[in-house]
Protein backbone atom coordinates (compact mmCIF):
# COMPACT_ATOMS: atom_id res chain seq x y z
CA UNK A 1 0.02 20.20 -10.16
CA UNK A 2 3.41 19.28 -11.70
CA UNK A 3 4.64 16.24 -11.14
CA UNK A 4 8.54 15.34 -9.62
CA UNK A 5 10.26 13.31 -11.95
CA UNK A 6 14.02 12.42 -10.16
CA UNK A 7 17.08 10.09 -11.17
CA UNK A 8 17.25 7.77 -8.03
CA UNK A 9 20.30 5.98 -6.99
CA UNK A 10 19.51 2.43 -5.43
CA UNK A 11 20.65 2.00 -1.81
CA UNK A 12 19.39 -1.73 -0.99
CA UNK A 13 17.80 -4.32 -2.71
CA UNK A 14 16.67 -7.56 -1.22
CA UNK A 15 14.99 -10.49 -1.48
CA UNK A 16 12.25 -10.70 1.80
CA UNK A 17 9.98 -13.21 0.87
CA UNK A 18 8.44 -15.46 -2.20
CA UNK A 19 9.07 -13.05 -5.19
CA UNK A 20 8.68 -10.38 -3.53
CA UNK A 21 11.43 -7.63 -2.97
CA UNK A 22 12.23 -4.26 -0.84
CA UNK A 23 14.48 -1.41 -2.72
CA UNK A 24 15.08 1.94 -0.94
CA UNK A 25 17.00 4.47 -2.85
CA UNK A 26 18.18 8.19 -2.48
CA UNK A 27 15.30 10.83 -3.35
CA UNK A 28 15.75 13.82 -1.13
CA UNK A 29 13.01 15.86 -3.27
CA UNK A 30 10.49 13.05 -2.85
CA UNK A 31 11.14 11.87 0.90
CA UNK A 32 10.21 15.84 1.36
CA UNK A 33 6.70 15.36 -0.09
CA UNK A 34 5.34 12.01 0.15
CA UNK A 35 2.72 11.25 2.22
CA UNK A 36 1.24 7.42 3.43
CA UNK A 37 -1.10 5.71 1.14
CA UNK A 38 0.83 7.98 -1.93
CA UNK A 39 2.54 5.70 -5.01
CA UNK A 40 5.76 6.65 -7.47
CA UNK A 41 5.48 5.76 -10.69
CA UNK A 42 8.88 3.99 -11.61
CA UNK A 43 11.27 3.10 -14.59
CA UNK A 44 14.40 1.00 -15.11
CA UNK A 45 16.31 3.66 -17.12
CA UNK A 46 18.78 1.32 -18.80
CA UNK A 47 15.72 -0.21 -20.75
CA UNK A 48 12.88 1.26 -23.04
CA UNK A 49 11.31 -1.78 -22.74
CA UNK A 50 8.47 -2.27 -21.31
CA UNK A 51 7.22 1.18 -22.62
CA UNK A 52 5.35 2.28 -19.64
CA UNK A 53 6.31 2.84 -15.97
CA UNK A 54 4.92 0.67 -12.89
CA UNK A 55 2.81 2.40 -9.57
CA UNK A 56 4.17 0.84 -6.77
CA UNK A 57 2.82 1.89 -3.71
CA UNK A 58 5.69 3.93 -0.94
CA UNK A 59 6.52 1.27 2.27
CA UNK A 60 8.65 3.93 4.03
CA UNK A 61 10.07 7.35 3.71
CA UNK A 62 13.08 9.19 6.16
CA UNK A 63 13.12 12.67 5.42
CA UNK A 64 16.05 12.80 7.43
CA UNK A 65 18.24 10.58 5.21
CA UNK A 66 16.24 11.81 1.68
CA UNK A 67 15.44 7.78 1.56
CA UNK A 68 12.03 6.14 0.24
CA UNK A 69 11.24 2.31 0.60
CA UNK A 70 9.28 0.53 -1.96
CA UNK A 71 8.03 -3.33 -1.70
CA UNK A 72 7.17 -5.20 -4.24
CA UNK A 73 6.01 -8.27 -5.86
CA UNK A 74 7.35 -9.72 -9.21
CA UNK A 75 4.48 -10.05 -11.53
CA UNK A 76 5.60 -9.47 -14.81
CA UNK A 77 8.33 -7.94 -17.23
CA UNK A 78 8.27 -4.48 -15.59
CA UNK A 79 8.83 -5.73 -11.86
CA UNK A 80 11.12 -8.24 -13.57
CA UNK A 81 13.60 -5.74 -15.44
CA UNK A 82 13.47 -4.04 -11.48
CA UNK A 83 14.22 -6.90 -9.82
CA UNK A 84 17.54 -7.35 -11.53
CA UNK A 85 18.34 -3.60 -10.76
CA UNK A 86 21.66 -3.53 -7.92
CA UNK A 87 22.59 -1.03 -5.58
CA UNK A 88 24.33 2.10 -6.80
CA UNK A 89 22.00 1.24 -10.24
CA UNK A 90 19.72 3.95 -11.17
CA UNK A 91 15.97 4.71 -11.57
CA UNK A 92 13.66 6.86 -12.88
CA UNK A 93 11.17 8.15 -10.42
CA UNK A 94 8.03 10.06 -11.02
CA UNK A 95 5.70 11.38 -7.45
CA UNK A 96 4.39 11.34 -5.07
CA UNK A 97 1.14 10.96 -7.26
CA UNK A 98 -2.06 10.41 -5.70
CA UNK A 99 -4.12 11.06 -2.31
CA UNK A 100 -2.87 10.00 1.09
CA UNK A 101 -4.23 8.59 4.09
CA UNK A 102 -5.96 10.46 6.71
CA UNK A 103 -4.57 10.60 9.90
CA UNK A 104 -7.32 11.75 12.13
CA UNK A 105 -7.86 9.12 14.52
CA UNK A 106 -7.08 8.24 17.97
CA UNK A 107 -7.60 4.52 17.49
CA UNK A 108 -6.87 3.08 14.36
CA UNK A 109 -7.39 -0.07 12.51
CA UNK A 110 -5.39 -1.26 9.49
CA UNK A 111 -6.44 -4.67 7.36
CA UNK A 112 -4.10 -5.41 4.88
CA UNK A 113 -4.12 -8.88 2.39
CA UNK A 114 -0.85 -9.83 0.70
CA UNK A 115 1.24 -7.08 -1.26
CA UNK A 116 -1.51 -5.08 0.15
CA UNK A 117 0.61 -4.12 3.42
CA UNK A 118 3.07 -2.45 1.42
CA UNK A 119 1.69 1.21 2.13
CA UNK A 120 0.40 0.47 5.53
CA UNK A 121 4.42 0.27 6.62
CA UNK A 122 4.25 3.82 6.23
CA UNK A 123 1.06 4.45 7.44
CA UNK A 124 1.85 2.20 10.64
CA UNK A 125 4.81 4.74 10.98
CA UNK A 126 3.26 7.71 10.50
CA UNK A 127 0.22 7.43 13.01
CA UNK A 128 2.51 6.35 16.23
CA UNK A 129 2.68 6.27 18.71
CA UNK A 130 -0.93 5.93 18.26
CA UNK A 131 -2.01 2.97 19.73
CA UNK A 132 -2.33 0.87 16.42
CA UNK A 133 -3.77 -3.12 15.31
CA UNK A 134 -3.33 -4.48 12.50
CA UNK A 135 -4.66 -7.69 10.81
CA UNK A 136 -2.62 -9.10 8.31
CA UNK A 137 -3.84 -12.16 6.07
CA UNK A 138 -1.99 -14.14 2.64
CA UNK A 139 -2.02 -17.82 2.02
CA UNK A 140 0.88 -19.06 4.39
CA UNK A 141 3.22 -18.92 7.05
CA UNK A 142 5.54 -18.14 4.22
CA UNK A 143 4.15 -14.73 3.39
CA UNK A 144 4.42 -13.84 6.78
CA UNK A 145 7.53 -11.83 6.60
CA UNK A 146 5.70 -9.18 7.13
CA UNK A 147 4.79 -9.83 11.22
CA UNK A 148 8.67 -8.73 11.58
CA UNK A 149 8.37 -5.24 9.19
CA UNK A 150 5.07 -4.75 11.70
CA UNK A 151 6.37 -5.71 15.23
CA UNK A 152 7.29 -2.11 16.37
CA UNK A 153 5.31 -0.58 14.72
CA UNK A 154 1.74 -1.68 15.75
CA UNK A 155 0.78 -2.34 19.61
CA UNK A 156 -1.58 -5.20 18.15
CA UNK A 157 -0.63 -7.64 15.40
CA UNK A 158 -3.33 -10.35 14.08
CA UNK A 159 -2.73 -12.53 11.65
CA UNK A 160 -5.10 -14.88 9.17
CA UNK A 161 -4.41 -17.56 6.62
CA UNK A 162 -5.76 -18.88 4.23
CA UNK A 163 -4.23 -22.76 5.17
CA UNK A 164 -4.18 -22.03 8.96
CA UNK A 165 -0.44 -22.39 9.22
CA UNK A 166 0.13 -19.30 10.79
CA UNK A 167 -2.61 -17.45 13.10
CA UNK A 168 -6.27 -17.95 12.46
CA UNK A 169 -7.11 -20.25 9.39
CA UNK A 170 -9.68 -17.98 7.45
CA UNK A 171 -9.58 -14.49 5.76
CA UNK A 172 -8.80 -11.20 7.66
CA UNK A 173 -12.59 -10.04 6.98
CA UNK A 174 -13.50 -13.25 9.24
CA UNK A 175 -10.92 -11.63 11.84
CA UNK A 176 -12.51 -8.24 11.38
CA UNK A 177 -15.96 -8.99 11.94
CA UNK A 178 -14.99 -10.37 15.87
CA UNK A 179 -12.53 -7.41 16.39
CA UNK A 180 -15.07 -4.72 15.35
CA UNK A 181 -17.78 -6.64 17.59
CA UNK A 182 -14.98 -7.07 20.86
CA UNK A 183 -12.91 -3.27 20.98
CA UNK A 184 -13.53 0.46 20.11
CA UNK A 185 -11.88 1.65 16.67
CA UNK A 186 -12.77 5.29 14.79
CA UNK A 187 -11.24 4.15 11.51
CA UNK A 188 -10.35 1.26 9.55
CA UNK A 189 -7.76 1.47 7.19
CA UNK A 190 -7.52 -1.52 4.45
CA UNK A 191 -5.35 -2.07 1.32
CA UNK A 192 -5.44 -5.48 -0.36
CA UNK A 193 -7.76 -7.86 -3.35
CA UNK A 194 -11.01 -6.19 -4.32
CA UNK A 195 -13.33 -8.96 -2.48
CA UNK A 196 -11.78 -8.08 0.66
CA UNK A 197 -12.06 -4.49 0.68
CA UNK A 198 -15.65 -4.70 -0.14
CA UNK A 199 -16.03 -7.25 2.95
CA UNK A 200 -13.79 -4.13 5.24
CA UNK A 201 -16.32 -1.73 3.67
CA UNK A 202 -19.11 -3.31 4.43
CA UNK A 203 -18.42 -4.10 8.56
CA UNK A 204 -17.15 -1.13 9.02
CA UNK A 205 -20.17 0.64 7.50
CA UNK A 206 -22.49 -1.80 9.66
CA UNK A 207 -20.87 -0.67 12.76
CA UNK A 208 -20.76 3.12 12.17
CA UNK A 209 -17.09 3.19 12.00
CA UNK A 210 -15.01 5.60 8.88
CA UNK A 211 -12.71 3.59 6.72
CA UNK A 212 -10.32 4.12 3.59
CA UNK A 213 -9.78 1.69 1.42
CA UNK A 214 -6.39 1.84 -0.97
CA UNK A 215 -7.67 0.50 -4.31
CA UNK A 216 -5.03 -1.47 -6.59
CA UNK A 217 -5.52 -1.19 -10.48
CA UNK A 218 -3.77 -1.11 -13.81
CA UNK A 219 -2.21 2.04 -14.58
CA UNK A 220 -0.40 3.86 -17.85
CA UNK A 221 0.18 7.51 -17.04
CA UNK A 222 0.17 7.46 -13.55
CA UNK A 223 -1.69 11.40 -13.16
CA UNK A 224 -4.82 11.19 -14.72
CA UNK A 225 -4.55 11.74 -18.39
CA UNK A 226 -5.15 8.28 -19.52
CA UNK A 227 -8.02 7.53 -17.92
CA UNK A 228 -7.24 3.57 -18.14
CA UNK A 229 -7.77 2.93 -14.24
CA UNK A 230 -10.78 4.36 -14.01
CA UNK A 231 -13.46 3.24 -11.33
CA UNK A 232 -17.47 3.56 -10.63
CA UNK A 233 -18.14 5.75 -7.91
CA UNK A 234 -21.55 5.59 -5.65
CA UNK A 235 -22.39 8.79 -6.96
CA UNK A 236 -23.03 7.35 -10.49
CA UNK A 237 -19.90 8.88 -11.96
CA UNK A 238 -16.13 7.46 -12.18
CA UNK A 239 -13.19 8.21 -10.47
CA UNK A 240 -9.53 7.67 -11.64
CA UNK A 241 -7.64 5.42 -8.98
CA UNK A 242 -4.10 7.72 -9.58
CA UNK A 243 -5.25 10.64 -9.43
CA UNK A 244 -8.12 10.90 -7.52
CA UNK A 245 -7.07 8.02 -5.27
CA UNK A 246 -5.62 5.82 -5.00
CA UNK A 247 -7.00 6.00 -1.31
CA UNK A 248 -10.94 6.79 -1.16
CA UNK A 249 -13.59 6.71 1.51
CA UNK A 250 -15.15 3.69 1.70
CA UNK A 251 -18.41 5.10 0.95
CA UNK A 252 -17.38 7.12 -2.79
CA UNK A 253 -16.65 3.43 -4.12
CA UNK A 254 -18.41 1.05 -2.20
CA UNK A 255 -22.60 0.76 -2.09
């Protein structure tokens, strides 16, 4: 299907943790259409450098005021170049590209590591007032800005990290085994490093229980053409993480 491509004025742009950044800027077309667990492909239109756009995942959308939230981390010369972008600057914007969450479920589950709570914001959003828990893991109390975005959103907040600073010391799969073994979920949601979405996969399968799992990857075109973020599938064949994620059951990517 065609793809949206919009000029985006910036609204707010601010610093909420260690390199990492929220921006939410004015696209009525797209706050119309997106969906949780969807991306946007953007572009700093004062520069042609770097050459191709960046997928960052969508944090928050309000139809009402034609607003989408991104959050990011810095990583490079693409998130860079955004980082230095003001309000009332503008971007290019192409999406929403990719598949969504499901929302069917009466008592959800979301794991998210690092960055990788970026698109459960939305998600959170989008299922209440669903009764909803989250665990949240990264390496310190400092990258726990995040317990604040979360707090009215989810009835149940967990936390895990990786020096103990903050919640349980440990990894939110560690936290995920004892929750799936003490309360009654019929999803899991996860978004977050590769090793832990295998561990989600793989409890969750054990105990009978559907989950999605947002996968993060390198991308160039952003809608399938390219074929550079590829991924194996269980089924013996490959699947392209933008276009035909980036949100899969468990089970299509995970043995």
């Amino acid at each position: 299907m065609p793809k949206t491509v919009v000029k985006a004025s910036v609204l707010e742009h601010t610093l909420i943790g260690p390199q990492v950044r929220r921006l939410t800027f004015a696209a009525p077309i797209l706050a119309q259409q997106a969906l949780p667990g969807q991306f946007v492909h953007v572009k700093v239109t004062e520069s042609i450098v770097p050459l191709l756009r960046r997928p960052i995942s969508i944090a928050d959308v309000n139809p009402d005021n034609g607003t989408l939230t991104l959050i990011y981390r810095i990583v490079g010369q693409g998130t860079s170049l955004l980082a230095e972008v003001k309000p009332g600057g503008q971007l290019d914007i192409m999406g929403p590209l990719g598949n969504g969450f499901s929302l069917e479920t009466e008592r959800p589950l979301l794991v998210g590591g690092g960055i990788g709570l970026a698109p459960m914001v939305y998600l959170a959003k989008s299922l209440c007032p669903r009764p909803i828990t989250i665990i949240m893991g990264g390496r310190n109390k400092e990258e726990m800005y995040w317990q604040e975005i979360f707090q009215s959103l989810c009835r149940s907040i967990h936390i895990t990290t990786d020096d103990g600073s903050l919640g349980r010391q440990g990894f939110t799969v560690d936290a995920l085994s004892d929750m799936l073994s003490a309360d009654t979920f019929d999803i899991v949601y996860a978004c977050g490093p590769q090793p832990m979405l295998e561990g989600v996969a793989r409890l969750a399968t054990a105990k009978n229980i559907r989950c999605q799992v947002s996968l993060e990857d390198h991308m160039a075109c952003g809608v399938g053409a390219c074929l550079s973020c590829t991924c194996a599938a269980t089924d013996g064949k490959r699947r392209k993480v933008c276009a035909d994620g980036p949100v899969f059951w468990a089970e299509e990517v995970f043995s």
